[in-house]
C-alpha atoms as a PDB file:
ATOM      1  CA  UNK A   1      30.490 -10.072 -19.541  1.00  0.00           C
ATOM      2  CA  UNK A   2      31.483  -7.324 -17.670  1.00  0.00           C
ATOM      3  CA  UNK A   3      30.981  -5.398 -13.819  1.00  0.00           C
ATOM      4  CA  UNK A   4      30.040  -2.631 -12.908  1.00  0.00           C
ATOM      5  CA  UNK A   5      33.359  -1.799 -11.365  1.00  0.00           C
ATOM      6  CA  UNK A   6      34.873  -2.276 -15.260  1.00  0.00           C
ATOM      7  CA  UNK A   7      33.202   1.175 -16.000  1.00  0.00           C
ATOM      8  CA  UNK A   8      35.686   2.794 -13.722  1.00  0.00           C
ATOM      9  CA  UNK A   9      38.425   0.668 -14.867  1.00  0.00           C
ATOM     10  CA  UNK A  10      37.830   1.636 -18.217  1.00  0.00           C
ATOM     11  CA  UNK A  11      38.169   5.600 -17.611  1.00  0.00           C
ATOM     12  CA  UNK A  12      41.363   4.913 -14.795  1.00  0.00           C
ATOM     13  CA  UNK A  13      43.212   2.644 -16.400  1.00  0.00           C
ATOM     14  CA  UNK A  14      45.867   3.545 -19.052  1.00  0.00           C
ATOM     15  CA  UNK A  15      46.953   2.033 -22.300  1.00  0.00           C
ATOM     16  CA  UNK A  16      50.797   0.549 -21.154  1.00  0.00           C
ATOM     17  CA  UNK A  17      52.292   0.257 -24.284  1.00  0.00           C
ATOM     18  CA  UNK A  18      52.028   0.998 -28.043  1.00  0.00           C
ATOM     19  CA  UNK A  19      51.476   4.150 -29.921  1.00  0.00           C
ATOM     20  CA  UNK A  20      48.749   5.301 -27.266  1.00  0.00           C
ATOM     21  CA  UNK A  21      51.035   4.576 -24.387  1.00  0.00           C
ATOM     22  CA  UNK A  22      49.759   6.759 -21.510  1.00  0.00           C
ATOM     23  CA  UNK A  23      46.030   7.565 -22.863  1.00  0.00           C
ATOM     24  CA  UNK A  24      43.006   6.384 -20.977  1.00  0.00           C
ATOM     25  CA  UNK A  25      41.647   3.110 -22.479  1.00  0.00           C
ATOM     26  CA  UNK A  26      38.454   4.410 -23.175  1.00  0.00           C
ATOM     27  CA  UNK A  27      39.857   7.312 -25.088  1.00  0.00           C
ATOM     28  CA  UNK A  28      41.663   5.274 -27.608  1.00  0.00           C
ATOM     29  CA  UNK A  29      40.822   5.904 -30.823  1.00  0.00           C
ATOM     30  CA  UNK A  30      37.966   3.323 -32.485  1.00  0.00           C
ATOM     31  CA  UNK A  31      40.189   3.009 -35.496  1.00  0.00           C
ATOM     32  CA  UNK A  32      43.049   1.143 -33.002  1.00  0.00           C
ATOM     33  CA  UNK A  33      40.620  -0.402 -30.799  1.00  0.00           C
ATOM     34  CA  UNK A  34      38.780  -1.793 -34.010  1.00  0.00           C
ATOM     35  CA  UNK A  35      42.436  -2.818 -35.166  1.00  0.00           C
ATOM     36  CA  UNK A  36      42.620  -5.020 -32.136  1.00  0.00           C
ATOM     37  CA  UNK A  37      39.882  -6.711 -32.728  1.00  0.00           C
ATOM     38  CA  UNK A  38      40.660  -7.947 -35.669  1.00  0.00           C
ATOM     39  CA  UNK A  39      44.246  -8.758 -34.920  1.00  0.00           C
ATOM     40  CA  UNK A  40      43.232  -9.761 -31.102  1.00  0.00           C
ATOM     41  CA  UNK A  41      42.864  -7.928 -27.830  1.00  0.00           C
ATOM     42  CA  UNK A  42      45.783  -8.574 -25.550  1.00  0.00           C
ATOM     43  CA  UNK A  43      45.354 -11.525 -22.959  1.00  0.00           C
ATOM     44  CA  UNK A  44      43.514 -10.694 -19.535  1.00  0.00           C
ATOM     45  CA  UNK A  45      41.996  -7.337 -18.135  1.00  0.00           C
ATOM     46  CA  UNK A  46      43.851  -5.006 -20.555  1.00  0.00           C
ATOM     47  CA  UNK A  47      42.132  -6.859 -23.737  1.00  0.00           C
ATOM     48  CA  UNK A  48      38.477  -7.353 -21.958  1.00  0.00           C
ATOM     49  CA  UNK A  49      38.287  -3.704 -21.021  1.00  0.00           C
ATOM     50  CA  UNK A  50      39.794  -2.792 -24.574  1.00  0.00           C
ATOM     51  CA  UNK A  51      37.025  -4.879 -25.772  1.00  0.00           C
ATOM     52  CA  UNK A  52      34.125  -2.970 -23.565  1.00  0.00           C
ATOM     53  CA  UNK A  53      35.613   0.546 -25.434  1.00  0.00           C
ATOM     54  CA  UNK A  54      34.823  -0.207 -28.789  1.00  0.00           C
ATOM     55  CA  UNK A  55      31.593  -1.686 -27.666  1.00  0.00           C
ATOM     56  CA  UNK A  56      30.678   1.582 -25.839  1.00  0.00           C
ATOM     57  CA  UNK A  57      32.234   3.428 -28.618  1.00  0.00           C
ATOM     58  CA  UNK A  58      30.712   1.804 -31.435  1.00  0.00           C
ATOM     59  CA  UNK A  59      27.575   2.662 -29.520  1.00  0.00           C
ATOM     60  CA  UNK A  60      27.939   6.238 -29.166  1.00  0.00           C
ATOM     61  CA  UNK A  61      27.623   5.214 -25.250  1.00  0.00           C
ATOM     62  CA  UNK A  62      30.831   7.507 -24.261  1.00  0.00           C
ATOM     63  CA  UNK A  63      27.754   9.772 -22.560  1.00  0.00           C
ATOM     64  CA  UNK A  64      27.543   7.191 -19.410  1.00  0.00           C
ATOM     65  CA  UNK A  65      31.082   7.669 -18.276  1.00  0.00           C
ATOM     66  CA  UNK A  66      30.918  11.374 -17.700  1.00  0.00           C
ATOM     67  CA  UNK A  67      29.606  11.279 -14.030  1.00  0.00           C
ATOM     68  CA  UNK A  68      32.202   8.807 -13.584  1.00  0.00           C
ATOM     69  CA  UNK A  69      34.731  10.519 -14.753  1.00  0.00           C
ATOM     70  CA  UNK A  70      34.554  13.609 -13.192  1.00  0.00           C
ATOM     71  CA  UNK A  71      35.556  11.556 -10.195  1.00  0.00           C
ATOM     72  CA  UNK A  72      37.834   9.203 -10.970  1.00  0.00           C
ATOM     73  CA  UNK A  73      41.562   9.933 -11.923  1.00  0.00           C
ATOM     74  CA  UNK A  74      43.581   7.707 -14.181  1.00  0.00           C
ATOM     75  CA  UNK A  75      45.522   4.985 -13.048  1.00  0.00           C
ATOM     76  CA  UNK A  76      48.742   3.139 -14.021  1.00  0.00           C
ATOM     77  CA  UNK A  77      49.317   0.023 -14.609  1.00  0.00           C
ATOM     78  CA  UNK A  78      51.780  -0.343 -11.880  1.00  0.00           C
ATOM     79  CA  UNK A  79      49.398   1.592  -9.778  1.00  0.00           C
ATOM     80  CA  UNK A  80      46.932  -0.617 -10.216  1.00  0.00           C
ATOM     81  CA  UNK A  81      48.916  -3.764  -9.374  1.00  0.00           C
ATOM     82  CA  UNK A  82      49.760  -2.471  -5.897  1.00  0.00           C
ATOM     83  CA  UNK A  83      46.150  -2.186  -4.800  1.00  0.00           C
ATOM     84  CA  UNK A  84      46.012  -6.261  -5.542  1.00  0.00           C
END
């Protein structure tokens, strides 16, 4: 299950490692999020919200983020840790 403060995770928080290193989570492409799925999502927050972009993306749901987006910028994950 998720929150509705994963939405804005989701479009702030960047992929830290891999081939997609840098890119917003929710712009990964489905092929690589639908890899990790069937290899595994990583442990924690980073494999949840990886989890809630295929589902939006499988969806065609990409639509709802837009407002959001407009007004959030991305985020590290350093950047995030620091405002724990």
């Amino acid at each position: 299950m998720f929150d509705k403060t994963d939405l804005i995770r989701l479009i702030s928080t960047v992929m830290p490692f891999g081939k997609y290193q840098g890119k917003v989570l929710i712009d990964l492409p489905e092929e690589y999020l639908l890899w990790f799925s069937h290899k595994g999502f990583p442990d924690g927050d980073l494999g949840r919200l990886m989890a809630l972009a295929l589902e939006i993306r499988i969806h065609g749901l990409e639509d709802i983020l837009k407002p959001l987006r407009a007004q959030t910028a991305p985020q590290t994950t350093a950047n995030q840790e620091t405002r724990h």
